[in-house]
PDB file of N, CA and C in Angstrom:
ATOM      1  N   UNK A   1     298.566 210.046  62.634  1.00  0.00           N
ATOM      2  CA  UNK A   1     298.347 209.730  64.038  1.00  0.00           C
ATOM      3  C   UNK A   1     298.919 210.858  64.893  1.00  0.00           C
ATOM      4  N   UNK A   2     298.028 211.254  65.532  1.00  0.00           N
ATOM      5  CA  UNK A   2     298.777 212.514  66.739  1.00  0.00           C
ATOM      6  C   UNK A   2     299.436 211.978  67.878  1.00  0.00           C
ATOM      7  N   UNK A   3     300.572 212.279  68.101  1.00  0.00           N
ATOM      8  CA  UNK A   3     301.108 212.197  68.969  1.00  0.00           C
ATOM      9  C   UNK A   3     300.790 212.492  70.983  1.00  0.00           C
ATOM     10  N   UNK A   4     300.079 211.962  71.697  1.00  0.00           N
ATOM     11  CA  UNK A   4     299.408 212.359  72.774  1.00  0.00           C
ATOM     12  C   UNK A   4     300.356 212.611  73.727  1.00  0.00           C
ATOM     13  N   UNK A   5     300.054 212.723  75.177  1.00  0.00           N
ATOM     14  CA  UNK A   5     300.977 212.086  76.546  1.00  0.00           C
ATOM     15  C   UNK A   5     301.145 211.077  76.321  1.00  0.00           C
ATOM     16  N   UNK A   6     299.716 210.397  76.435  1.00  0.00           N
ATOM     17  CA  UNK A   6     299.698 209.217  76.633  1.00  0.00           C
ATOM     18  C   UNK A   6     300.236 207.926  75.967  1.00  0.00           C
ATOM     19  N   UNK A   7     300.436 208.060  74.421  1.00  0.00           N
ATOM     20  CA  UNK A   7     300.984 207.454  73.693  1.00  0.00           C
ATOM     21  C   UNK A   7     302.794 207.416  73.540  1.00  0.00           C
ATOM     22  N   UNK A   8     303.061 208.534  74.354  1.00  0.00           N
ATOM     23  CA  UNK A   8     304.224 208.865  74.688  1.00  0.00           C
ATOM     24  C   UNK A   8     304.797 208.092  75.995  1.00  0.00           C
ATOM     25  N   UNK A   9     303.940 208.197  77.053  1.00  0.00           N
ATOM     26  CA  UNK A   9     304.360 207.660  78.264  1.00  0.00           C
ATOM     27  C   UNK A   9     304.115 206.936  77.972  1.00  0.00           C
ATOM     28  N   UNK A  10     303.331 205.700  77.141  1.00  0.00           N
ATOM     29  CA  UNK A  10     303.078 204.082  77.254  1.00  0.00           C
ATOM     30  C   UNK A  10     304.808 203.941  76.381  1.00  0.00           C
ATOM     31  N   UNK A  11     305.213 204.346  75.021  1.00  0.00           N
ATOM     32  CA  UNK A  11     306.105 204.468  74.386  1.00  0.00           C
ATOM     33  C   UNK A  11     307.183 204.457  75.434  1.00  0.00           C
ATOM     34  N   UNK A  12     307.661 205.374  76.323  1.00  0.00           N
ATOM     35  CA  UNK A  12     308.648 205.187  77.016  1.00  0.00           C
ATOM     36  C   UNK A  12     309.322 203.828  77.974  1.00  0.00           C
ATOM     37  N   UNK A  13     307.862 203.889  78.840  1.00  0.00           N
ATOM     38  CA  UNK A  13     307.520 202.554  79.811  1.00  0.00           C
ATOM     39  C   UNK A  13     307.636 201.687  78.842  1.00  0.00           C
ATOM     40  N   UNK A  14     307.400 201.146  77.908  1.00  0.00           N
ATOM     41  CA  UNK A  14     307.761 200.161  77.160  1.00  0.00           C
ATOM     42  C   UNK A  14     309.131 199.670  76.702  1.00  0.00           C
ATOM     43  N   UNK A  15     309.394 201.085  76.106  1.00  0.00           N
ATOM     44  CA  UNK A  15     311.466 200.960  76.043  1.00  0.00           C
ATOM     45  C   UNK A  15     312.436 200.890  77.474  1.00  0.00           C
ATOM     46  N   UNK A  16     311.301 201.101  78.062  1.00  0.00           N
ATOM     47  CA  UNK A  16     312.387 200.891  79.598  1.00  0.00           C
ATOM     48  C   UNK A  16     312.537 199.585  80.234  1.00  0.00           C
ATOM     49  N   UNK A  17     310.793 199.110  80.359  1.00  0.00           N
ATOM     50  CA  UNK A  17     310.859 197.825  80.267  1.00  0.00           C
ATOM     51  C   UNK A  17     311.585 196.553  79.325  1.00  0.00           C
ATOM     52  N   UNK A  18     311.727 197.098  78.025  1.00  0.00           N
ATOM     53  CA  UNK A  18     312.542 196.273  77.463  1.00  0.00           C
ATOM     54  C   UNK A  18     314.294 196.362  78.000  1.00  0.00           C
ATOM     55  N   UNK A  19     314.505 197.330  77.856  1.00  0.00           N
ATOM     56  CA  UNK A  19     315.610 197.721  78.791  1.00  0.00           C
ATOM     57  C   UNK A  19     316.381 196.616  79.824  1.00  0.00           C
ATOM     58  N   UNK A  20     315.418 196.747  80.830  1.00  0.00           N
ATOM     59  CA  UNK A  20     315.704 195.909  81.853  1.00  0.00           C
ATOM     60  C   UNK A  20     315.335 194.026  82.230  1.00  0.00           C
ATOM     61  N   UNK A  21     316.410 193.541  81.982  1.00  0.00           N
ATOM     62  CA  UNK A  21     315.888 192.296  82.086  1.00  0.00           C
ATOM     63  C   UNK A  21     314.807 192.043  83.534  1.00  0.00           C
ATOM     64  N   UNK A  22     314.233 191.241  83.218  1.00  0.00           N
ATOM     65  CA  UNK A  22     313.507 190.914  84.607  1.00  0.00           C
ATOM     66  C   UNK A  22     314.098 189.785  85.151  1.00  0.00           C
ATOM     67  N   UNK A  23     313.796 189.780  86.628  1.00  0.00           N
ATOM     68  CA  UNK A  23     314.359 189.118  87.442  1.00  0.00           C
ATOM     69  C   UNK A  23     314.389 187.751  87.567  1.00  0.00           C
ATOM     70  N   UNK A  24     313.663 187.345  87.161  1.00  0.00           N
ATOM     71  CA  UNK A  24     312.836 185.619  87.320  1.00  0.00           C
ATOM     72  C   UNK A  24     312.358 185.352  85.898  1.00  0.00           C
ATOM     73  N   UNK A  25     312.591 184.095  85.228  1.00  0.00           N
ATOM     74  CA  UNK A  25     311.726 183.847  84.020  1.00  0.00           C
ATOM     75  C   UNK A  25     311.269 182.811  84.086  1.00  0.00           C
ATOM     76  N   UNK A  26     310.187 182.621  83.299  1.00  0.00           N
ATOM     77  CA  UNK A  26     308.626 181.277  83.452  1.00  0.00           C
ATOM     78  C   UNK A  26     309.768 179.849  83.008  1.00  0.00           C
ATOM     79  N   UNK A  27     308.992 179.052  82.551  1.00  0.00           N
ATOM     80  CA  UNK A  27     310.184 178.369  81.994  1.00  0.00           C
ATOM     81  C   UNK A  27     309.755 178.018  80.548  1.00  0.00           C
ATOM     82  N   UNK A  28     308.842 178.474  80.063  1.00  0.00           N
ATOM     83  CA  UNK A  28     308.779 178.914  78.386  1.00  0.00           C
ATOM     84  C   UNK A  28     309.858 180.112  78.484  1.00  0.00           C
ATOM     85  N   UNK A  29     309.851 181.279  79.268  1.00  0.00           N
ATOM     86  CA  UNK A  29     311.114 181.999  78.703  1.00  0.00           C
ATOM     87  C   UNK A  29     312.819 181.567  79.003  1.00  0.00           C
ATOM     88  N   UNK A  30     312.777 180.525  79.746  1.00  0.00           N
ATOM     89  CA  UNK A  30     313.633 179.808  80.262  1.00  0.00           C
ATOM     90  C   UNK A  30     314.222 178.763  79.081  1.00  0.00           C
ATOM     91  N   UNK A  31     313.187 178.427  78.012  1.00  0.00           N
ATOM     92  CA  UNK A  31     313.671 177.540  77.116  1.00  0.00           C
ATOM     93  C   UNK A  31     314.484 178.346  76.379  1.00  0.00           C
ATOM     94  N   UNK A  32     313.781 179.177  76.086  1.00  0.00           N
ATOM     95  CA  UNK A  32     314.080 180.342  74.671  1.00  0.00           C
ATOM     96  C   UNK A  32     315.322 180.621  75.139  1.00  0.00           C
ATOM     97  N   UNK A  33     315.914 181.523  76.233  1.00  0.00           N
ATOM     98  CA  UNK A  33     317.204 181.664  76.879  1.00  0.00           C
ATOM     99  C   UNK A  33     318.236 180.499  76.939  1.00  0.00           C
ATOM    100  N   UNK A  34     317.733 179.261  77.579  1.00  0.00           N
ATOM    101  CA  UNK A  34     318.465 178.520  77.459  1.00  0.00           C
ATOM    102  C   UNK A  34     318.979 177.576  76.485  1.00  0.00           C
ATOM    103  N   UNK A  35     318.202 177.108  75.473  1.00  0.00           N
ATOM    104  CA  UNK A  35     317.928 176.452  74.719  1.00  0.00           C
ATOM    105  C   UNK A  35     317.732 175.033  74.863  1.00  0.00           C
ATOM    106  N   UNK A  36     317.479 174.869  76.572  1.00  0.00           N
ATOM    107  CA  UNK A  36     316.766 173.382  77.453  1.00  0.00           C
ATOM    108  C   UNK A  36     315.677 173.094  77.179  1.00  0.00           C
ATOM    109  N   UNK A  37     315.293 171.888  76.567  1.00  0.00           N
ATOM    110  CA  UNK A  37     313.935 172.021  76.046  1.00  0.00           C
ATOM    111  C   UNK A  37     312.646 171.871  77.429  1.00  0.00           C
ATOM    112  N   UNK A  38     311.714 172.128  77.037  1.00  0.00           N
ATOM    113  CA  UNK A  38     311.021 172.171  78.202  1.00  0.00           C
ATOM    114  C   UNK A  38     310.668 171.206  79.334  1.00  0.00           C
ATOM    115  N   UNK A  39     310.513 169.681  78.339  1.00  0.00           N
ATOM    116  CA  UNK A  39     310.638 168.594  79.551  1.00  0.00           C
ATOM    117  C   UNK A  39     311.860 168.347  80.293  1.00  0.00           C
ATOM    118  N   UNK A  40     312.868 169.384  80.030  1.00  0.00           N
ATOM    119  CA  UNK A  40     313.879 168.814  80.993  1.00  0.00           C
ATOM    120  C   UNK A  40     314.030 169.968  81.823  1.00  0.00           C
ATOM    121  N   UNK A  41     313.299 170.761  81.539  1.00  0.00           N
ATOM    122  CA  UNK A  41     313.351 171.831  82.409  1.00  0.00           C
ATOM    123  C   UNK A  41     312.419 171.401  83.691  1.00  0.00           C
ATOM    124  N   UNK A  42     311.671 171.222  83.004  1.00  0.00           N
ATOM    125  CA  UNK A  42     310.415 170.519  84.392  1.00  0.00           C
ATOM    126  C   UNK A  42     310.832 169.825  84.735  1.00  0.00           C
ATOM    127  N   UNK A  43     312.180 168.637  84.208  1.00  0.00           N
ATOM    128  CA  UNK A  43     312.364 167.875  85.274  1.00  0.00           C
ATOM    129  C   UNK A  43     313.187 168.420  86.343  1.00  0.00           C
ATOM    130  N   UNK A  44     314.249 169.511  85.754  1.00  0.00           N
ATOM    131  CA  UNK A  44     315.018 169.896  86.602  1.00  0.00           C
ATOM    132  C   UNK A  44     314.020 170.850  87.745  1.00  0.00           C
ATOM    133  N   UNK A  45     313.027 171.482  87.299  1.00  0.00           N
ATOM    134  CA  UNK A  45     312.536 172.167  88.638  1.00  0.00           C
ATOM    135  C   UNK A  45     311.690 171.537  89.756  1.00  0.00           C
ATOM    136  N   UNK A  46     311.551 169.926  89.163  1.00  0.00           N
ATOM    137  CA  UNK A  46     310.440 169.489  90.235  1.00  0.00           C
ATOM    138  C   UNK A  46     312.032 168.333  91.105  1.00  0.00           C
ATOM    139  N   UNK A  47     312.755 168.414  90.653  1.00  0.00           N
ATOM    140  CA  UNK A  47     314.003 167.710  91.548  1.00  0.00           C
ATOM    141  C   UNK A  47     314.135 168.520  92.324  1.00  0.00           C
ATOM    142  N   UNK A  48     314.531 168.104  93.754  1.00  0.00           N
ATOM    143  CA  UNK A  48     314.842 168.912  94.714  1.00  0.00           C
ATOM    144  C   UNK A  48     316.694 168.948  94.675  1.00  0.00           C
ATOM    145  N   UNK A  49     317.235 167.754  93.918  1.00  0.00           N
ATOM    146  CA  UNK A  49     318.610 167.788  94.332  1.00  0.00           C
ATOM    147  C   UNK A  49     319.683 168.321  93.174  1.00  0.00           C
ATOM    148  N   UNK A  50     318.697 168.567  91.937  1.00  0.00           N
ATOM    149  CA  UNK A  50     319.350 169.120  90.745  1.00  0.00           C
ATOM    150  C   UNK A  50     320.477 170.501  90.930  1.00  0.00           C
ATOM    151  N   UNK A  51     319.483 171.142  92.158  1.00  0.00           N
ATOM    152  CA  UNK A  51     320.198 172.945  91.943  1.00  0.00           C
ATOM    153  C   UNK A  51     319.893 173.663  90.913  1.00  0.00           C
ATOM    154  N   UNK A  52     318.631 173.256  90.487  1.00  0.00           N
ATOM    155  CA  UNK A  52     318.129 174.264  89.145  1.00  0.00           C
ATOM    156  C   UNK A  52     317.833 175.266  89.851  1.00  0.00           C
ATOM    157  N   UNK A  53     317.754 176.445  89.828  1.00  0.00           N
ATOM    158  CA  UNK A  53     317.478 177.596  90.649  1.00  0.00           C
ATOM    159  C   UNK A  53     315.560 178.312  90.090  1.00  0.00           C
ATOM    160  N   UNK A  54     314.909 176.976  90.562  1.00  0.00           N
ATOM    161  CA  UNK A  54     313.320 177.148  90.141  1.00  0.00           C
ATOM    162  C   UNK A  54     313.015 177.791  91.510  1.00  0.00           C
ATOM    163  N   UNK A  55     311.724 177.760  91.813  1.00  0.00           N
ATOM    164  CA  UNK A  55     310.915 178.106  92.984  1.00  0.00           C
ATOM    165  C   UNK A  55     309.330 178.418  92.055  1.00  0.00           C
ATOM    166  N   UNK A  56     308.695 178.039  92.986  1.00  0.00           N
ATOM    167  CA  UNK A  56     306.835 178.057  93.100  1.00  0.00           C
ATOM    168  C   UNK A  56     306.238 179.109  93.234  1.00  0.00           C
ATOM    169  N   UNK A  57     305.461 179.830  92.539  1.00  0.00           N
ATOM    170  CA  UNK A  57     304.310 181.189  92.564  1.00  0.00           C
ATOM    171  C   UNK A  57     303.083 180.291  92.521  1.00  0.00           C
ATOM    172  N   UNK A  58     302.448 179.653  93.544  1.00  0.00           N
ATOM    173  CA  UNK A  58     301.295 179.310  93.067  1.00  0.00           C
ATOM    174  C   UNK A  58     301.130 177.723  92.776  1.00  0.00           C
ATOM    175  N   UNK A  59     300.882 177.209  91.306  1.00  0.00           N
ATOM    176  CA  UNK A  59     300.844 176.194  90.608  1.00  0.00           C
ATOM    177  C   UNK A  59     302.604 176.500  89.329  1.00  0.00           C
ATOM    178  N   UNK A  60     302.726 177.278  89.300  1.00  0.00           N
ATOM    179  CA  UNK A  60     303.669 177.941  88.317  1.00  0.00           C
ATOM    180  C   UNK A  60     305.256 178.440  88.539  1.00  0.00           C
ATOM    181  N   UNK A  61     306.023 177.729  87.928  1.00  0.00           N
ATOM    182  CA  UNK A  61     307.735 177.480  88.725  1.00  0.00           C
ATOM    183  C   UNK A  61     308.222 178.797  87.780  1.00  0.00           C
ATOM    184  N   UNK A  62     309.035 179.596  88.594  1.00  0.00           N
ATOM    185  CA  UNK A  62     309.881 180.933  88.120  1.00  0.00           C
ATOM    186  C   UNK A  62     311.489 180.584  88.263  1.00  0.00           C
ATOM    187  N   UNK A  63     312.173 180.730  87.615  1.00  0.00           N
ATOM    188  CA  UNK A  63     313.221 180.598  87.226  1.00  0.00           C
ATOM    189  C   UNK A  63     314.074 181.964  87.780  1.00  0.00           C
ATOM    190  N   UNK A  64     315.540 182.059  88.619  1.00  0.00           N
ATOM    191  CA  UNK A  64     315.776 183.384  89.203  1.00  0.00           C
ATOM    192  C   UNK A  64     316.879 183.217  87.712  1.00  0.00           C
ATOM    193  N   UNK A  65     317.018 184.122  87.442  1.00  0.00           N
ATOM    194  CA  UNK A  65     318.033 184.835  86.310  1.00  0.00           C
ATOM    195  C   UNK A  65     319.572 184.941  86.347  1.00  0.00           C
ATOM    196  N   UNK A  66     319.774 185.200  87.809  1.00  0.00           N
ATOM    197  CA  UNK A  66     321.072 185.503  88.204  1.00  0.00           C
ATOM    198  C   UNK A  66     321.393 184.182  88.397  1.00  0.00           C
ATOM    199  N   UNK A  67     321.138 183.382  89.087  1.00  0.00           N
ATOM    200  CA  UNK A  67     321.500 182.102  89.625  1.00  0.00           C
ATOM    201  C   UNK A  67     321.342 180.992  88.555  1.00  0.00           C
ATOM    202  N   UNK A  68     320.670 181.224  87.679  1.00  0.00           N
ATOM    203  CA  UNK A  68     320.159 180.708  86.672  1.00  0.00           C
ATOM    204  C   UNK A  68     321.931 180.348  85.642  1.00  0.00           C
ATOM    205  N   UNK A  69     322.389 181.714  85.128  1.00  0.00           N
ATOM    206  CA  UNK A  69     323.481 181.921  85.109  1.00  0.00           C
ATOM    207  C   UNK A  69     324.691 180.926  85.290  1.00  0.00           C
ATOM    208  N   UNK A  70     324.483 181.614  86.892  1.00  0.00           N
ATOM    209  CA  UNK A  70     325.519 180.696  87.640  1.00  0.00           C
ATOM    210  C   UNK A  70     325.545 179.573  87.767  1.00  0.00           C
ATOM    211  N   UNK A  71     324.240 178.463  87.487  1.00  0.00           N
ATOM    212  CA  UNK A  71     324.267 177.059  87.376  1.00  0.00           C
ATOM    213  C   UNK A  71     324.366 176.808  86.131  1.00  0.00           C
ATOM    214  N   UNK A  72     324.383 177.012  84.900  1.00  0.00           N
ATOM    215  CA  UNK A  72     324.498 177.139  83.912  1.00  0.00           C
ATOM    216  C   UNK A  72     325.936 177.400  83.289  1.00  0.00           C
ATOM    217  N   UNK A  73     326.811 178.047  84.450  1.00  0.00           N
ATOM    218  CA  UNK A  73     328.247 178.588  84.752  1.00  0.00           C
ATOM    219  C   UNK A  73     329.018 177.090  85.111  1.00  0.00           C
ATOM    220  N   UNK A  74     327.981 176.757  86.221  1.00  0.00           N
ATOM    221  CA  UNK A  74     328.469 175.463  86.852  1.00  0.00           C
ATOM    222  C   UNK A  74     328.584 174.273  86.605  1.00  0.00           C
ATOM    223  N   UNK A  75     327.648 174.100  86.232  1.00  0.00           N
ATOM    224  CA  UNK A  75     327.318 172.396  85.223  1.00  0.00           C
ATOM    225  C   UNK A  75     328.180 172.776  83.592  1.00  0.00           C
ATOM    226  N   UNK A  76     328.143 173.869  83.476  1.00  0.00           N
ATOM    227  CA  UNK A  76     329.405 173.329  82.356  1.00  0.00           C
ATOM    228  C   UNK A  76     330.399 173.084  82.774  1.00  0.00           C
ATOM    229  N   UNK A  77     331.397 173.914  83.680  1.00  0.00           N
ATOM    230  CA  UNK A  77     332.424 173.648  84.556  1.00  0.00           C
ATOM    231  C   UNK A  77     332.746 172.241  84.770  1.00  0.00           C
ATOM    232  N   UNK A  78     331.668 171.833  85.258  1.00  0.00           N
ATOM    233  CA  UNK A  78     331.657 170.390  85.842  1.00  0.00           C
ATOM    234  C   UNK A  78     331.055 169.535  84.609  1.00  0.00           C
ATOM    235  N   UNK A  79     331.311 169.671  83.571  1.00  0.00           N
ATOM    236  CA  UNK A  79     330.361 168.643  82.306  1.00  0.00           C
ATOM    237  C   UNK A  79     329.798 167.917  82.568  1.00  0.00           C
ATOM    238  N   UNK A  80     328.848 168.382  83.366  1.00  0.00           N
ATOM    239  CA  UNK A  80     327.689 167.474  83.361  1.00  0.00           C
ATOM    240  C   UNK A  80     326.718 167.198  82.177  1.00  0.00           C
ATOM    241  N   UNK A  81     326.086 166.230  82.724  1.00  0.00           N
ATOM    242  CA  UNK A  81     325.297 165.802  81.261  1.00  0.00           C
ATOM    243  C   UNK A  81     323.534 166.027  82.467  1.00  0.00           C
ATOM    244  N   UNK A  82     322.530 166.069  82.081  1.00  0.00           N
ATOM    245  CA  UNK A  82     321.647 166.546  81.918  1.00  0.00           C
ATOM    246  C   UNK A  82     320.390 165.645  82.009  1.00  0.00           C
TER     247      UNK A  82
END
């Protein structure tokens, strides 16, 4: 296989992207991270009083990462149950 630009610059952009976490995750990548299974994830994002740190694109709930964290920080703190 020859080595191109192009196979090079997709190669890079790819390791960079892995690199960097992204900002927001779906909540299939939200399970995997968290290990919350998914119906309780949906329940926590369609509650308004939970403090799951969801929000709406559309039809489709994104999860913020940082805050994500920090409630995750919090509800253990506070042993909550779920």
């Amino acid at each position: 296989m020859e080595l191109t630009i192009d196979i090079i610059k997709a190669a890079i952009t790819e390791a960079i992207r892995e690199t960097k976490p992204k900002a927001t995750l779906t909540i299939a990548e939200c399970v995997a991270y968290t290990g919350i299974g998914r119906d309780k994830l949906m329940e926590l994002a369609h509650s308004q009083n939970s403090g799951f740190p969801a929000f709406r694109v559309g039809a489709k709930f994104l999860v913020n990462r940082e805050l994500l964290d920090m409630w995750l920080e919090n509800i253990t703190k506070e042993k909550r149950v779920l």
